[in-house]
N, C-alpha and C. Protein backbone atom coordinates (compact mmCIF):
# COMPACT_ATOMS: atom_id res chain seq x y z
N UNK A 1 -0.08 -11.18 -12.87
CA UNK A 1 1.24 -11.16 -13.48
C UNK A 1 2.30 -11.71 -12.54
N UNK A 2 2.07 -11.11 -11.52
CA UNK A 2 3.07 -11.55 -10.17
C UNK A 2 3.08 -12.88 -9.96
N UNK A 3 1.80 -13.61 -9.88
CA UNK A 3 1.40 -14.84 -9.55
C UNK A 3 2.13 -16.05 -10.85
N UNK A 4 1.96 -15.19 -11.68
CA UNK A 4 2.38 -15.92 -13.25
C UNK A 4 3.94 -16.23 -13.04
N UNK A 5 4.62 -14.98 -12.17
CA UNK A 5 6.29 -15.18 -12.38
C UNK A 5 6.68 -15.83 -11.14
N UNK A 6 5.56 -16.64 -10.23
CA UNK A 6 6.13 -17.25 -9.28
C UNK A 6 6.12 -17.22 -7.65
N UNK A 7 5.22 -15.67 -8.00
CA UNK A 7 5.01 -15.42 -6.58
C UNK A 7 3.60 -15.27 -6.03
N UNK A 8 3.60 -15.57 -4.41
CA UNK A 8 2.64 -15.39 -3.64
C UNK A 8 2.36 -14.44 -3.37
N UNK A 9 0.61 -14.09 -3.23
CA UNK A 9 0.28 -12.76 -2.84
C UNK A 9 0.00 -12.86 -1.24
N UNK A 10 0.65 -11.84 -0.95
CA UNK A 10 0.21 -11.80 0.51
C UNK A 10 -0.43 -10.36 0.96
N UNK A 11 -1.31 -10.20 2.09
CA UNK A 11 -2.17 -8.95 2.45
C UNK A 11 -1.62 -8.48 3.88
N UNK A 12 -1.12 -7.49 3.91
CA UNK A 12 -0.40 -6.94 5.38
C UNK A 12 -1.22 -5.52 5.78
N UNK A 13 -1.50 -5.06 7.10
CA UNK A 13 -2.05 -4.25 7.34
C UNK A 13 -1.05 -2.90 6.82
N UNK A 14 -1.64 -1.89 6.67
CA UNK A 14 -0.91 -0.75 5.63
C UNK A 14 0.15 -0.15 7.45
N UNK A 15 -0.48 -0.46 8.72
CA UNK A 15 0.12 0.21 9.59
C UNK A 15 0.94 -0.54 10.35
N UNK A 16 1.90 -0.32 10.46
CA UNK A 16 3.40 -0.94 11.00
C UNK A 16 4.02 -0.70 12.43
N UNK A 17 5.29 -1.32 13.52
CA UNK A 17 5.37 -0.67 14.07
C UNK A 17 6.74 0.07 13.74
N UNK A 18 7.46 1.20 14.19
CA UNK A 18 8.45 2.61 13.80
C UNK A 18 9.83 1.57 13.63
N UNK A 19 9.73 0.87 14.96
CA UNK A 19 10.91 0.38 14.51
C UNK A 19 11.22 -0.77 13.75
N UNK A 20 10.22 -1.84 13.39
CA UNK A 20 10.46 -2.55 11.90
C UNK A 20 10.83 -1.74 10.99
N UNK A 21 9.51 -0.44 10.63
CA UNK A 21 9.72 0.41 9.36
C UNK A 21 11.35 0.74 9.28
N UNK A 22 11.78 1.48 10.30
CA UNK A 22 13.31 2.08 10.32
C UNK A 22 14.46 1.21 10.84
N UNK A 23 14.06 1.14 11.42
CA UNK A 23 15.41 0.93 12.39
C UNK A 23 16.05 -0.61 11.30
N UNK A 24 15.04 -1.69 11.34
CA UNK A 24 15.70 -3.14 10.95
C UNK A 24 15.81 -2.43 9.31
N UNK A 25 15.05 -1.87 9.29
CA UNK A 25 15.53 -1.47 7.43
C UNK A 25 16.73 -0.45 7.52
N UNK A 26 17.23 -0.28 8.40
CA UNK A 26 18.66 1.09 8.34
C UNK A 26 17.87 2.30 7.57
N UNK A 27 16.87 2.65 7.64
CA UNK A 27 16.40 4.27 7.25
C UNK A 27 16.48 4.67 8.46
N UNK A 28 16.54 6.25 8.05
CA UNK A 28 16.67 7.48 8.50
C UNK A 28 14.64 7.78 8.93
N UNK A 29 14.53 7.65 10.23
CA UNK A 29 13.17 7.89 10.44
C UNK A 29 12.66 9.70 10.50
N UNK A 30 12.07 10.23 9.04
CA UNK A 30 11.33 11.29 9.19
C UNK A 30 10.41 11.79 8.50
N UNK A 31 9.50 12.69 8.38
CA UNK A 31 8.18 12.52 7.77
C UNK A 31 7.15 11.41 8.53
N UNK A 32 7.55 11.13 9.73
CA UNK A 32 6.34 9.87 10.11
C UNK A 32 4.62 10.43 10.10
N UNK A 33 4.40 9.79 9.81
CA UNK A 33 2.58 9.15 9.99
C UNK A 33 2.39 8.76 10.91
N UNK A 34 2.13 9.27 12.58
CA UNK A 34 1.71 8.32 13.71
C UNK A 34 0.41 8.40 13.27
N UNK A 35 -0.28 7.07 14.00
CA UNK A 35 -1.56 7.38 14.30
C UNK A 35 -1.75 7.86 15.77
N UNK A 36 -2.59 8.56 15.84
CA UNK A 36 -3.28 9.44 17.27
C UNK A 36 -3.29 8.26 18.14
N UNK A 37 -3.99 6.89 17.88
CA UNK A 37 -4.67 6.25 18.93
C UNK A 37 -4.57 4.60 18.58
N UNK A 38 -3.22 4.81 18.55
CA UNK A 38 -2.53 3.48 18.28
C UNK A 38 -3.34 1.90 19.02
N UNK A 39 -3.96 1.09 18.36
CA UNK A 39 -4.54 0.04 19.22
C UNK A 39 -3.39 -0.92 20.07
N UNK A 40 -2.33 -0.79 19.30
CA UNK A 40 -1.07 -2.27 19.67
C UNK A 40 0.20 -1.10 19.75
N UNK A 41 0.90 -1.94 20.43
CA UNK A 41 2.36 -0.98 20.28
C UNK A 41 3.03 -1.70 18.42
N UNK A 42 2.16 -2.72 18.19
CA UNK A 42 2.61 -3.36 16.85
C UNK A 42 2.43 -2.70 15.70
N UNK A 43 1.25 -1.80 15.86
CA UNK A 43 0.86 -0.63 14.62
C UNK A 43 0.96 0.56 15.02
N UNK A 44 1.68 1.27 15.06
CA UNK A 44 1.79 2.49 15.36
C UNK A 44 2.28 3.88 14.36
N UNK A 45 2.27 3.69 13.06
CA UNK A 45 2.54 4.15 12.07
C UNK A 45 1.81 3.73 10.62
N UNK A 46 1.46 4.53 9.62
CA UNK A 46 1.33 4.47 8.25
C UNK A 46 3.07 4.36 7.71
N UNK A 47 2.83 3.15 7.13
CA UNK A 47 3.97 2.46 6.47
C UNK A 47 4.06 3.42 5.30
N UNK A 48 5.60 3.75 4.85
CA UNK A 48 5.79 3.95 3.70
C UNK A 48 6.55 3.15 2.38
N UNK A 49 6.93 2.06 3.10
CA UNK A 49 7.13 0.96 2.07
C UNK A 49 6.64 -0.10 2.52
N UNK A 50 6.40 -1.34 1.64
CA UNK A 50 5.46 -2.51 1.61
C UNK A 50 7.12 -3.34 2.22
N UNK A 51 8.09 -3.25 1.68
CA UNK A 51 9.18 -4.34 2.14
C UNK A 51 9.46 -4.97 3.78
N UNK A 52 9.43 -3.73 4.47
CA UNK A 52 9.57 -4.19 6.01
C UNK A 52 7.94 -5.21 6.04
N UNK A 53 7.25 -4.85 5.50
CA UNK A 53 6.27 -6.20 5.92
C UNK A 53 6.50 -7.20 5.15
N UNK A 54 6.66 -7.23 4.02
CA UNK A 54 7.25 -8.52 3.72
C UNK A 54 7.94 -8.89 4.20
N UNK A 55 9.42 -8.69 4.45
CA UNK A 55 10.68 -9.29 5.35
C UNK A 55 9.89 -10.06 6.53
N UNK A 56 8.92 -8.81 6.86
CA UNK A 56 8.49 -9.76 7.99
C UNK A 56 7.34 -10.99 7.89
N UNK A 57 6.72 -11.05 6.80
CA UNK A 57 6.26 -12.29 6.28
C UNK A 57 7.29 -13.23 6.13
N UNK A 58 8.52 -12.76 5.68
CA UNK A 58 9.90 -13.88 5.34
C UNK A 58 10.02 -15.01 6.56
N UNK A 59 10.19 -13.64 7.67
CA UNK A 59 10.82 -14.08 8.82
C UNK A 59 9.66 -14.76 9.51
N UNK A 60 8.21 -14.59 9.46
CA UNK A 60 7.71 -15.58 9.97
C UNK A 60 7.11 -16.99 9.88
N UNK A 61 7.83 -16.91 8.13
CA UNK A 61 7.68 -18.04 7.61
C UNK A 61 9.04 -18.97 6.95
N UNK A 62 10.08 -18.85 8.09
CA UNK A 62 11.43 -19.02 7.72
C UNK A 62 11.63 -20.74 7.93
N UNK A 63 10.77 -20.91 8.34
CA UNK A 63 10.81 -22.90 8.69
C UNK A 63 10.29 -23.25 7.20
N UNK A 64 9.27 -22.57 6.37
CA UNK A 64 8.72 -23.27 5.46
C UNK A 64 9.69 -23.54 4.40
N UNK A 65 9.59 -24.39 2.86
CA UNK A 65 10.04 -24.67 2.17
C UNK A 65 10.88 -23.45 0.80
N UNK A 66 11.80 -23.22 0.83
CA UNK A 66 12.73 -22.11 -0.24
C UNK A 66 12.02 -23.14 -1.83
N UNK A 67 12.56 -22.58 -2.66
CA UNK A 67 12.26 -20.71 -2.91
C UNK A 67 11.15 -19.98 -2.33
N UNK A 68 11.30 -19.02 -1.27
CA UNK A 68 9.91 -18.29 -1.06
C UNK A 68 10.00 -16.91 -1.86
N UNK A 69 9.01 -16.51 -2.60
CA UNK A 69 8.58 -15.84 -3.78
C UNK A 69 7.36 -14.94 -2.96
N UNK A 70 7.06 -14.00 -2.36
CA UNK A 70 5.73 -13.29 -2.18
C UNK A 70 5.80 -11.83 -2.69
N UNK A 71 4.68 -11.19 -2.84
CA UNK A 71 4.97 -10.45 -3.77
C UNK A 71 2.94 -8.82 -2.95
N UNK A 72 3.14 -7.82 -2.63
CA UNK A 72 1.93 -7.27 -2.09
C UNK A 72 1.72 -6.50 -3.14
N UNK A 73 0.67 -5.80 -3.10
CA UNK A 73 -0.13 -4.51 -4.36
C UNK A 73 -0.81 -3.78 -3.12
N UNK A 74 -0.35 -2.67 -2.70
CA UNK A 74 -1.13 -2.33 -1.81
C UNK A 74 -1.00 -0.29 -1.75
N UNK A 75 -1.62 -0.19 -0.61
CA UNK A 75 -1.50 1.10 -0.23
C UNK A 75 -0.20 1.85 1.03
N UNK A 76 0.65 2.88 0.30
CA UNK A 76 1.66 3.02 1.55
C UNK A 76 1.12 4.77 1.52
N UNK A 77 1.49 5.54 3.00
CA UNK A 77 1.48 6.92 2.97
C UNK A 77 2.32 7.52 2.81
N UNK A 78 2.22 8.89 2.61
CA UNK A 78 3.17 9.73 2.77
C UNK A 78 3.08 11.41 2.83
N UNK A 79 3.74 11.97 3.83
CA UNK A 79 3.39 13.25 3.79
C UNK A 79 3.41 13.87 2.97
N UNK A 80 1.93 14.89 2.01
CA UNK A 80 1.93 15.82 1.34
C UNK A 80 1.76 17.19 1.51
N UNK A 81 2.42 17.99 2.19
CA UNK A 81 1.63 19.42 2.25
C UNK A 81 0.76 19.83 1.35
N UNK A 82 0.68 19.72 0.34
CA UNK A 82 -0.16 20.74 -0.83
C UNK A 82 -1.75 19.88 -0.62
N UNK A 83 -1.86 18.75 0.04
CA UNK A 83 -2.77 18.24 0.73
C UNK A 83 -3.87 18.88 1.66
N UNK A 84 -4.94 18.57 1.40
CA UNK A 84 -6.18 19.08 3.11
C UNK A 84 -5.30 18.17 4.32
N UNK A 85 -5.45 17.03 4.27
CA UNK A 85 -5.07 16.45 5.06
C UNK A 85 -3.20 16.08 5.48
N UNK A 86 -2.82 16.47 4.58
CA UNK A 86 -1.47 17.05 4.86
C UNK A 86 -0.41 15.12 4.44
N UNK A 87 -1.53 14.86 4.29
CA UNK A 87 -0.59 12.97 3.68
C UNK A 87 -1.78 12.45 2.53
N UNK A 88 -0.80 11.34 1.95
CA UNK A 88 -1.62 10.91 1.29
C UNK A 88 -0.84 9.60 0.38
N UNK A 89 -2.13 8.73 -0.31
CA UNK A 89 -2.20 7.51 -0.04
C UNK A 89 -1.49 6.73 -1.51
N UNK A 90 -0.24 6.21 -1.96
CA UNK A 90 0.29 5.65 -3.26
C UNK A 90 0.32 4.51 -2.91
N UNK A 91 -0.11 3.91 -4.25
CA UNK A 91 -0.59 2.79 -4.90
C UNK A 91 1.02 2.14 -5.28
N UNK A 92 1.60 0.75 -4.55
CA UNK A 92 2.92 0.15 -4.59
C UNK A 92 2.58 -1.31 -4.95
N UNK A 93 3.72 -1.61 -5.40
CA UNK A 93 3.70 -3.25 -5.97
C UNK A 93 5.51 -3.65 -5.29
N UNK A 94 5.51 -4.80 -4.41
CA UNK A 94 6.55 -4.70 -4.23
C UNK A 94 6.71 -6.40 -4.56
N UNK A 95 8.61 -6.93 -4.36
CA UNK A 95 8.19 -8.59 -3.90
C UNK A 95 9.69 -8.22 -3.81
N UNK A 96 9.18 -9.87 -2.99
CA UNK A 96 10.69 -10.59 -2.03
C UNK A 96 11.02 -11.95 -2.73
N UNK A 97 12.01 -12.15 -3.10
CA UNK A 97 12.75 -13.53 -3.32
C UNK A 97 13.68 -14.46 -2.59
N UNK A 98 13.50 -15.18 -1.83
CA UNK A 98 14.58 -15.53 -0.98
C UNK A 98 14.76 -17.03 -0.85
N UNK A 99 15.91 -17.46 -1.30
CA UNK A 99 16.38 -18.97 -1.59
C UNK A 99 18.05 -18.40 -1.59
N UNK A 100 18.64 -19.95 -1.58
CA UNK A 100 19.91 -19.49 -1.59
C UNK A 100 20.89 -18.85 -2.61
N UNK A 101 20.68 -18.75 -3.39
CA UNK A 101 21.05 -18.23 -4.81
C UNK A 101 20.52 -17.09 -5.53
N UNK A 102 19.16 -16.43 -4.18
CA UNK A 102 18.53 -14.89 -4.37
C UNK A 102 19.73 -14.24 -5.16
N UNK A 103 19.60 -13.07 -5.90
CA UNK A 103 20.21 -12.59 -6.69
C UNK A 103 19.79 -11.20 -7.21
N UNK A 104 20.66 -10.62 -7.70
CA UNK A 104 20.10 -8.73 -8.11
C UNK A 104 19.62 -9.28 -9.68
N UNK A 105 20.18 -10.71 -10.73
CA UNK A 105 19.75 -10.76 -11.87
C UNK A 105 17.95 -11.21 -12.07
N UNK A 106 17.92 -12.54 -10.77
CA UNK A 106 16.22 -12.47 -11.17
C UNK A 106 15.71 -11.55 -10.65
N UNK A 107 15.34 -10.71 -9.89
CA UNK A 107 14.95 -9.40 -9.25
C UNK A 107 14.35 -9.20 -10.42
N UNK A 108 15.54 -8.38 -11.31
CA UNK A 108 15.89 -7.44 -12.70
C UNK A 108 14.65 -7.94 -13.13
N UNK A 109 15.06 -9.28 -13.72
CA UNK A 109 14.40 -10.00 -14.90
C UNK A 109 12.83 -9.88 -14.57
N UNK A 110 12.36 -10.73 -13.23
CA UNK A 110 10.77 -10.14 -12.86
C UNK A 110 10.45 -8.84 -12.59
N UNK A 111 10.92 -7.65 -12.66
CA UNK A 111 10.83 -6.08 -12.43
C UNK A 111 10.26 -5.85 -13.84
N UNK A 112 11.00 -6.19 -14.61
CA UNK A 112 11.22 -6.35 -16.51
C UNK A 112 10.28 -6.33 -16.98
N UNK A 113 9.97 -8.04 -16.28
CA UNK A 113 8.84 -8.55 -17.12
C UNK A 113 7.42 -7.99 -16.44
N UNK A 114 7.20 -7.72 -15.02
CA UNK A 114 6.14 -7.05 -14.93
C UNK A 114 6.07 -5.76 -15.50
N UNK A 115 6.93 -5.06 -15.85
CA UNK A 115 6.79 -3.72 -16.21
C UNK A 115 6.17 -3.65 -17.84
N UNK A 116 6.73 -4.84 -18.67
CA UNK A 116 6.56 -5.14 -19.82
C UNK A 116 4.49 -5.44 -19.83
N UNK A 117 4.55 -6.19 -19.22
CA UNK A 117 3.34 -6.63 -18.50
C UNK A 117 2.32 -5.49 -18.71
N UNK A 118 2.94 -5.14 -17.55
CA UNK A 118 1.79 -3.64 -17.94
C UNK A 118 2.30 -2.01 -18.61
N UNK A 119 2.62 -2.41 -19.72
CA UNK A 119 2.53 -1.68 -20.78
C UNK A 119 3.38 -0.33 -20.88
N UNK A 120 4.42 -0.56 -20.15
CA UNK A 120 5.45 0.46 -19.61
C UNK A 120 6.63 0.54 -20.76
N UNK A 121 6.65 1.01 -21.55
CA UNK A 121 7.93 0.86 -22.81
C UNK A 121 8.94 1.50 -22.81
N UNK A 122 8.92 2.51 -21.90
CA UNK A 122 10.26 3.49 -22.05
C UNK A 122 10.95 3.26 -20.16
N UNK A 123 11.91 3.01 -19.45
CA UNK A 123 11.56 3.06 -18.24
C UNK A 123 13.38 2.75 -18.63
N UNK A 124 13.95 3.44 -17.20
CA UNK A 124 15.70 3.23 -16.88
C UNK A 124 15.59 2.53 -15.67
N UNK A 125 16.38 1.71 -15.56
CA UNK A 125 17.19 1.18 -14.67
C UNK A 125 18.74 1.55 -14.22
N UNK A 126 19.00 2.31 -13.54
CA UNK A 126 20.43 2.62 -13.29
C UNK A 126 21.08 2.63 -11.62
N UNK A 127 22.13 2.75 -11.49
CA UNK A 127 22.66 2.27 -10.51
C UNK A 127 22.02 3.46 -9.40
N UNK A 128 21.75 3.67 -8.27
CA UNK A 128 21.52 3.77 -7.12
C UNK A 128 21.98 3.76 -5.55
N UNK A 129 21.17 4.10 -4.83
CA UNK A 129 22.01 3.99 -3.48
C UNK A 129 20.68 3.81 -2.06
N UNK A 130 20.59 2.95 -1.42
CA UNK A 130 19.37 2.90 -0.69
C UNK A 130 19.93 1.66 0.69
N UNK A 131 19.49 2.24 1.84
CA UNK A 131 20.23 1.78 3.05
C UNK A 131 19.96 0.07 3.22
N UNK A 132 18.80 -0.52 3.02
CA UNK A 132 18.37 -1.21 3.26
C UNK A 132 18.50 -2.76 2.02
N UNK A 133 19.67 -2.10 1.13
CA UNK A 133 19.80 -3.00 0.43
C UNK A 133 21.48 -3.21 0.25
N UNK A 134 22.60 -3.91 -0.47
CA UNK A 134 23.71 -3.71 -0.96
C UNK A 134 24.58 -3.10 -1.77
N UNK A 135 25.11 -2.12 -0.88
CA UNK A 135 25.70 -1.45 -2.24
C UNK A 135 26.41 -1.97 -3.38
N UNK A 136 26.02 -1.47 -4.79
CA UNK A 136 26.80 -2.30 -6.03
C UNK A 136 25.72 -2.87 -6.28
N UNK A 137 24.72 -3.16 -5.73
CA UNK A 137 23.90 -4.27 -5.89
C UNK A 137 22.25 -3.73 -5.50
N UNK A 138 22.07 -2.70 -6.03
CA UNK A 138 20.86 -2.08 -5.86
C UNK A 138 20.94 -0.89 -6.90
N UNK A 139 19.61 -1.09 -7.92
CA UNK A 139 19.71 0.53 -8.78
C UNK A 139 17.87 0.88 -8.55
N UNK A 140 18.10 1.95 -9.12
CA UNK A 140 16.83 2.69 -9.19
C UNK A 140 15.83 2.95 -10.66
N UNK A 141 14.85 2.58 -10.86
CA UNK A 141 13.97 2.64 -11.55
C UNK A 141 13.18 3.67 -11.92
N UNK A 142 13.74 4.32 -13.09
CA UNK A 142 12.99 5.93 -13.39
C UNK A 142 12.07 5.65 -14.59
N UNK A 143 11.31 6.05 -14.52
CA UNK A 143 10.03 6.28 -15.58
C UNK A 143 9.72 7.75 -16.01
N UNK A 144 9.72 8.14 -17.11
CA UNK A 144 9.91 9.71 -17.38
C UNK A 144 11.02 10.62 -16.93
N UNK A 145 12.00 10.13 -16.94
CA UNK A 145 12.98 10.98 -15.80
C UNK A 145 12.37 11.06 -14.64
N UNK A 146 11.40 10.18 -13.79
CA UNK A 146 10.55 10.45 -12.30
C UNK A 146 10.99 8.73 -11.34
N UNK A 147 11.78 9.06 -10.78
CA UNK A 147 11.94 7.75 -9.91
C UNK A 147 10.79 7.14 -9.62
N UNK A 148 10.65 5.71 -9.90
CA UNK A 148 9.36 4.97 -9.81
C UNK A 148 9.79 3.91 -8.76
N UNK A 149 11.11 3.52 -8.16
CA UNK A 149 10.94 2.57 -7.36
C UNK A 149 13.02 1.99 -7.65
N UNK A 150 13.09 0.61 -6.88
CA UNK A 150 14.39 0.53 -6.61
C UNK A 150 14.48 -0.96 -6.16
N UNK A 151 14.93 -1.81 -6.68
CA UNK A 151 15.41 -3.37 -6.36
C UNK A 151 16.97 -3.48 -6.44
N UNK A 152 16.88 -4.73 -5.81
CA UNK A 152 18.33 -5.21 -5.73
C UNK A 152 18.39 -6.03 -4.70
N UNK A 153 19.50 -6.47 -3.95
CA UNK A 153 20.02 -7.53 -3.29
C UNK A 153 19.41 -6.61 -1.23
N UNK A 154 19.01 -7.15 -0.39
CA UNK A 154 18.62 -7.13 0.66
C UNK A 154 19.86 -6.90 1.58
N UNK A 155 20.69 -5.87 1.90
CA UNK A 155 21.68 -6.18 2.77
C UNK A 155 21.78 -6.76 3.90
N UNK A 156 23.15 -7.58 4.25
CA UNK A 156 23.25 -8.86 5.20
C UNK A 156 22.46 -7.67 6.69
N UNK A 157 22.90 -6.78 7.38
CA UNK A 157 22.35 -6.51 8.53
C UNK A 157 21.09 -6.72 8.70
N UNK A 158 20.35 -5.71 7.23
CA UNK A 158 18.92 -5.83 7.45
C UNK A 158 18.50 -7.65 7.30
N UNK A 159 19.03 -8.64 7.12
CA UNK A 159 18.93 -9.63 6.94
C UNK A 159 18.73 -10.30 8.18
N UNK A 160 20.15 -9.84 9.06
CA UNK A 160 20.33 -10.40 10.19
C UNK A 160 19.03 -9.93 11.62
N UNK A 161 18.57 -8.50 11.31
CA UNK A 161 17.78 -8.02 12.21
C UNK A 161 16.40 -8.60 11.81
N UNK A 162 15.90 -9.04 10.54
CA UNK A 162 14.84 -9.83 10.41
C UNK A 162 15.14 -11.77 10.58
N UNK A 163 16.32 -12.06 11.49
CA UNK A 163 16.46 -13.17 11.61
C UNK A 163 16.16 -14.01 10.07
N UNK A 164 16.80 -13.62 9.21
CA UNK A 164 16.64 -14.52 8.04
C UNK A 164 18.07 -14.58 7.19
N UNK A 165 18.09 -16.30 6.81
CA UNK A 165 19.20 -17.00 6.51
C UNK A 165 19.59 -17.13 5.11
N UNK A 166 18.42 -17.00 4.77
CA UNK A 166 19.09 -17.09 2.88
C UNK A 166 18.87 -15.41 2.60
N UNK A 167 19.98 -15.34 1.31
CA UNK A 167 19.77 -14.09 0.40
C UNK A 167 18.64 -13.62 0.07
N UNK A 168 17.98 -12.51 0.19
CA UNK A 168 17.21 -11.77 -0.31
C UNK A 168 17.13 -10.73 -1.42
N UNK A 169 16.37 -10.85 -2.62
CA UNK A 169 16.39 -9.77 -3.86
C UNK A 169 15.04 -9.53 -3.58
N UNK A 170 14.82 -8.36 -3.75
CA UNK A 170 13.37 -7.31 -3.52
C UNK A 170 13.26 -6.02 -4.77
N UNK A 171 12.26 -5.59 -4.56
CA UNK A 171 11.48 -4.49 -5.56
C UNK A 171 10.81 -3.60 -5.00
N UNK A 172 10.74 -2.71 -4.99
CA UNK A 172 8.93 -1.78 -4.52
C UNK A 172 8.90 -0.62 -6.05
N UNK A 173 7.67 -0.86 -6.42
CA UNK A 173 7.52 0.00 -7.37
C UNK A 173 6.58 1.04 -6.97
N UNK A 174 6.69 2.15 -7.21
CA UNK A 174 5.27 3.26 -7.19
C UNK A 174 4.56 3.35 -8.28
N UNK A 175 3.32 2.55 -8.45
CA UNK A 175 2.58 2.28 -9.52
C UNK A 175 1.81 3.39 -9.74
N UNK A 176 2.11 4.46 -8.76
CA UNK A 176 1.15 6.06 -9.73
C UNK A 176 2.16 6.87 -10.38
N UNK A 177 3.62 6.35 -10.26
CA UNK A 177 4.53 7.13 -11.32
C UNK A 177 4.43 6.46 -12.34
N UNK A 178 4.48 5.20 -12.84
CA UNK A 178 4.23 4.82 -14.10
C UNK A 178 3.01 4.37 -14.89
N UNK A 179 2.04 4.85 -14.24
CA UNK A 179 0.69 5.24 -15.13
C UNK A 179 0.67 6.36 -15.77
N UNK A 180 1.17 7.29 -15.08
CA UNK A 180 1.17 8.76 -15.54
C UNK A 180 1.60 9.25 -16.64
């Protein structure tokens, strides 16, 4: 579906390092996932969103040709107490758009149409608030009254700390809230 609206799939390891995850995205770092026995100082965490690795696919492919369109389906963690193991593992679909004319309207429109896609008929879109994007220019995505995820426009800092020059519009969906 992703591929159909334009975008590239790309495959990123699920483990990140703390300060891509937080710091260049302006979150608030808590609930972390270290791992015990970190191989690189480059992975040192279970990611909880797919976007800081994209950005950083952006940024290391910032010489190549705009529109860049990539788009992951993957696995992120997150702490569960009611868990054995005390975390556990959701199923995300995220993507990045970035050309000069990125925008919060195509975002929308491919969010839409993948959701349409897979068979989602009732779902809100409403306004929001999330560090790592623009305010005014970012809402949140509820499915059942259950937040499923949040797009919009990439804010300029987090822009500037991933060294990247054109506008960015992004997505991350949690694809086990809207199966359910």
């Amino acid at each position: 579906m992703m591929t159909g609206l334009g975008f590239t799939e790309v495959m990123n390891f699920t483990v990140i390092n703390e300060a891509v995850h937080y710091e260049k995205m302006r979150l608030e770092a808590r609930n972390i996932i270290k791992l015990a026995n970190p191989v690189s100082a480059e992975y040192t965490i279970l990611r909880e969103s797919i976007l800081p690795s994209l950005l950083n696919n952006l940024r290391d492919n910032k010489r190549e040709s705009f529109p860049q369109r990539l788009f992951e389906v993957s696995d992120v963690g997150r702490i569960n107490q009611r868990t054995e193991t005390r975390c556990e593992r959701r199923l995300h679909a995220a993507g990045v758009s970035s050309h000069p004319t990125a925008n919060y309207t195509e975002i929308k429109s491919c969010v839409e149409a993948l959701l349409t896609n897979l068979g989602v008929k009732k779902y809100e879109i409403r306004e929001g608030e999330h560090p790592s994007f623009l305010e005014g220019r970012v809402t949140e995505l509820s499915v059942k009254r259950k937040k499923a995820g949040f797009l919009g426009e990439i804010h300029p800092q987090v822009l500037n700390n991933f060294e990247l020059e054109n506008p960015v519009s992004a997505f991350e969906i949690d694809l086990e809230e809207i199966k359910q």
